[in-house]
C-alpha atoms as a PDB file:
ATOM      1  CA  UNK A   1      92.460  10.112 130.125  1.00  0.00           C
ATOM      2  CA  UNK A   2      95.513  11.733 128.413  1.00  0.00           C
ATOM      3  CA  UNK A   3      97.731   9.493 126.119  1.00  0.00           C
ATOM      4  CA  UNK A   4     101.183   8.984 126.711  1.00  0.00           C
ATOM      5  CA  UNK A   5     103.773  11.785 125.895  1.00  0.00           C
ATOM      6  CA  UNK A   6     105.579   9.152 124.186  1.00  0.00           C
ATOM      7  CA  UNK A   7     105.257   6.111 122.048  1.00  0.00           C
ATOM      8  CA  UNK A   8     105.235   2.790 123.471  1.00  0.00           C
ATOM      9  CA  UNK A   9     107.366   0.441 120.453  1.00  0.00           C
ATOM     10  CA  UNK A  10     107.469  -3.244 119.916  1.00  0.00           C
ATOM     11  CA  UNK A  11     111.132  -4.960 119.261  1.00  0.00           C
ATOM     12  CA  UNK A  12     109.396  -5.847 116.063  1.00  0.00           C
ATOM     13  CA  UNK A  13     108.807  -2.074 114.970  1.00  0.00           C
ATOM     14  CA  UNK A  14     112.962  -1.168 116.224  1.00  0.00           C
ATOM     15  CA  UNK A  15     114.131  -1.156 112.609  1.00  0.00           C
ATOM     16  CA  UNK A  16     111.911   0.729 111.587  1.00  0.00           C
ATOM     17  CA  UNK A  17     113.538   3.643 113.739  1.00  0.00           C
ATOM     18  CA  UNK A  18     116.105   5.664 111.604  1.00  0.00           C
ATOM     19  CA  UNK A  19     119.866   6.088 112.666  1.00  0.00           C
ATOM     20  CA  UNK A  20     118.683   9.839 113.912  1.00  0.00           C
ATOM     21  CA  UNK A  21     116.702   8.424 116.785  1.00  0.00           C
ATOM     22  CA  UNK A  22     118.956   7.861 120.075  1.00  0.00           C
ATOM     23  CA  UNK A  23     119.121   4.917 122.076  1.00  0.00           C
ATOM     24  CA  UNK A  24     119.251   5.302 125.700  1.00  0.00           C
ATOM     25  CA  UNK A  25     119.287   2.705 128.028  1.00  0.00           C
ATOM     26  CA  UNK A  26     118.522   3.552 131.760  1.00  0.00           C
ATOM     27  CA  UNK A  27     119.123   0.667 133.361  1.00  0.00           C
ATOM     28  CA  UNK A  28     122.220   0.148 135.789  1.00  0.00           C
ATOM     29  CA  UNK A  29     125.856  -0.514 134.570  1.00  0.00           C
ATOM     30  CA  UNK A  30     125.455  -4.164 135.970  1.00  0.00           C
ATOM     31  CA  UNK A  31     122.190  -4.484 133.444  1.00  0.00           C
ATOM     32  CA  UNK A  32     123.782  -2.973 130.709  1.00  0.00           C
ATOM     33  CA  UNK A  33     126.696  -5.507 130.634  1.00  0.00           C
ATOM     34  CA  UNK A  34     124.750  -8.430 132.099  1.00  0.00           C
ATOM     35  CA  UNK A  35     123.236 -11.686 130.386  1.00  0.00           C
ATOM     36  CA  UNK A  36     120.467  -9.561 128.816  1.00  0.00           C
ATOM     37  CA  UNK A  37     122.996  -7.741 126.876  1.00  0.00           C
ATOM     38  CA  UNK A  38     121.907  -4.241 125.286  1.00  0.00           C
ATOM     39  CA  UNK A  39     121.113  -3.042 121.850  1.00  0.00           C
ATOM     40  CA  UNK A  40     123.452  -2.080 119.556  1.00  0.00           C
ATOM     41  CA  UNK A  41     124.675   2.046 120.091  1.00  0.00           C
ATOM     42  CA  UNK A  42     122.335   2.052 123.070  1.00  0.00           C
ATOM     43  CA  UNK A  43     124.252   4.694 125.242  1.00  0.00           C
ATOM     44  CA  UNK A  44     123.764   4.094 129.719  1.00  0.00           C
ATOM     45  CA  UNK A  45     122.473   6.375 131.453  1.00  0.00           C
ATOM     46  CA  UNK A  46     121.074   5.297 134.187  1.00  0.00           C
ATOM     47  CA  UNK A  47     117.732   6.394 135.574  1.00  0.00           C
ATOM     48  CA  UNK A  48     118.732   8.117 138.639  1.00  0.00           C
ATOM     49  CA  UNK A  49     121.350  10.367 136.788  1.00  0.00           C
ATOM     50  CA  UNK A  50     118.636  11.049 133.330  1.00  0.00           C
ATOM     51  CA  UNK A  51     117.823  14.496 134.565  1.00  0.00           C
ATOM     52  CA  UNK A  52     121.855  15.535 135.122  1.00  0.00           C
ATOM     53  CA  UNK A  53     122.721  13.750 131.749  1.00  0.00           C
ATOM     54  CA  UNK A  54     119.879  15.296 129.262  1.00  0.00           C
ATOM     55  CA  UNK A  55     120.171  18.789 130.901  1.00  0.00           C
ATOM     56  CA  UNK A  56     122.074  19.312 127.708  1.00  0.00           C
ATOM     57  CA  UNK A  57     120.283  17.220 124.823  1.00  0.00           C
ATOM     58  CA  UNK A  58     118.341  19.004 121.898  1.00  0.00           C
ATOM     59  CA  UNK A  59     114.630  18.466 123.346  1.00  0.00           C
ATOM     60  CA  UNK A  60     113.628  18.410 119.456  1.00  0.00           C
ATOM     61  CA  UNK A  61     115.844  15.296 118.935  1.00  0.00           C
ATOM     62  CA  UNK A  62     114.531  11.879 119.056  1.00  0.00           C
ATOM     63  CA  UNK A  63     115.055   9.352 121.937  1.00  0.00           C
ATOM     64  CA  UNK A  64     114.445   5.828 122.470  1.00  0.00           C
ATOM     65  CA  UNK A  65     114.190   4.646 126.057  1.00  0.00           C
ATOM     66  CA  UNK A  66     115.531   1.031 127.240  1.00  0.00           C
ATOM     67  CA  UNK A  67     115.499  -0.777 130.602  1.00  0.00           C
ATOM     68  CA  UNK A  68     114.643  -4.422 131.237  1.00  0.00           C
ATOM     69  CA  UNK A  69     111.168  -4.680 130.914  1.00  0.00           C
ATOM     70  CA  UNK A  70     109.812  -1.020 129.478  1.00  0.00           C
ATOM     71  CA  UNK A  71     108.063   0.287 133.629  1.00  0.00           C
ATOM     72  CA  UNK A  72     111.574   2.048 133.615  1.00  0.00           C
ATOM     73  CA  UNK A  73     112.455   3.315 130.682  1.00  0.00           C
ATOM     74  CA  UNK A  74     107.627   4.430 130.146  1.00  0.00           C
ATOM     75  CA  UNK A  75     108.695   6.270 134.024  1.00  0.00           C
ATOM     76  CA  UNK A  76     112.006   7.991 131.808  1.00  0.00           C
ATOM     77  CA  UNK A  77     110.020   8.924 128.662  1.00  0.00           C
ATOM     78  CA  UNK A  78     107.815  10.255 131.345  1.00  0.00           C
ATOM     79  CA  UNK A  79     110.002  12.162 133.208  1.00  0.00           C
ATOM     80  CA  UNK A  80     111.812  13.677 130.008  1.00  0.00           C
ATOM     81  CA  UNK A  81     108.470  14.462 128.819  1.00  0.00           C
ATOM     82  CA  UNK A  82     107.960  16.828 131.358  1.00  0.00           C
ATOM     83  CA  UNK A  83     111.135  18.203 130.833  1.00  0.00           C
ATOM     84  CA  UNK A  84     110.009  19.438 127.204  1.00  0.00           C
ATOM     85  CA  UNK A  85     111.131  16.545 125.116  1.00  0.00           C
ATOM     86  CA  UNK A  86     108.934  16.028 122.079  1.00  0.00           C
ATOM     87  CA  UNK A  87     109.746  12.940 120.312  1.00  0.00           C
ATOM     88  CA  UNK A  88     110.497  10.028 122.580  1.00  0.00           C
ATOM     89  CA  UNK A  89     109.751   5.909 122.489  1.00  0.00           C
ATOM     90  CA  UNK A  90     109.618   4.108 124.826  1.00  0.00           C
ATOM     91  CA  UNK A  91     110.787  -0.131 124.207  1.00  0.00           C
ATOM     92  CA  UNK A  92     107.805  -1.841 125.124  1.00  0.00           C
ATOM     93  CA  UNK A  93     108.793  -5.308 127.155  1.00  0.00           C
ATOM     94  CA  UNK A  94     112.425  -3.582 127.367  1.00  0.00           C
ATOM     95  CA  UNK A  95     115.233  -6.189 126.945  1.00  0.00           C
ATOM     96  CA  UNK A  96     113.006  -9.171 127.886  1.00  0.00           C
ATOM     97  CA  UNK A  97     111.038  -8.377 125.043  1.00  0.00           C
ATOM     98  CA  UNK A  98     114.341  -8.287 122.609  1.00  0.00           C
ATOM     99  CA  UNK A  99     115.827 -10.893 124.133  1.00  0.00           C
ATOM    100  CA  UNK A 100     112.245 -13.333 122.954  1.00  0.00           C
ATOM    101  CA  UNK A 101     112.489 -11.821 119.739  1.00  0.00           C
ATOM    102  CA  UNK A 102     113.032 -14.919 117.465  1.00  0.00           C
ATOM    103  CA  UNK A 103     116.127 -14.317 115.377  1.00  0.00           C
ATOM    104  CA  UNK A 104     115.793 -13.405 111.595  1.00  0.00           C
ATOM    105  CA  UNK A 105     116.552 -16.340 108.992  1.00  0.00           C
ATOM    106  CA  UNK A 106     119.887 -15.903 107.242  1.00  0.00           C
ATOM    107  CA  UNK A 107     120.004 -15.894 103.452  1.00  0.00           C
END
C-alpha cells in the first residue's frame, strides 16, 4: 500500500506548524463563515475551484488543508499531490476536530 502524499495532523500538533506553512480551507463560503468558524489566516478556497486557484502557488511551499471533518480537505492534499506539491497536511477531524479541542488554561 503506498502512504499518503501528505501528512494527516491532529488540532493538538497545529502549533507546532510554523507561520511559513499556509492555511487553506476548502470548504464552501457558507462553512467558512458558519457556526464552526475557521482558523485563524486560513485563506477559502473552495474545493471545486483548488485546481484554478493553486495553478500559481510555489509547489515547494507548505500547505495545510481544512474542511469540516478532514475526507475533504485528505481528497485536496490528494489532488494537489498529484499536481506536484511536496509538503502538504492535511487537518485530521477538520473543524469538528478544532472545534472539541478543549481550550488552553489562561495564566
Amino acid at each position: 500500500m503506498t502512504p499518503h502524499p501528505y501528512q494527516d495532523i491532529t488540532v493538538f500538533r497545529l502549533d507546532t506548524l510554523g507561520p511559513e506553512v499556509r492555511r487553506i480551507d476548502v470548504r464552501e463560503p457558507d462553512e467558512y463563515t458558519g457556526p464552526l468558524g475557521h482558523l485563524p489566516g486560513a485563506e477559502l478556497v473552495p474545493l471545486g475551484t483548488l485546481e484554478a486557484a493553486s495553478a500559481a502557488w510555489p509547489r515547494e511551499a507548505p500547505l495545510l488543508l481544512i474542511c469540516r471533518s478532514g475526507g475533504r480537505s485528505a481528497k485536496a492534499a490528494q489532488a494537489l499531490a498529484q499536481r506536484g506539491f511536496r509538503h502538504l497536511y492535511n487537518l485530521a477531524g477538520g473543524m469538528l476536530a478544532v472545534r472539541e479541542m478543549p481550550a488552553k488554561p489562561q495564566g
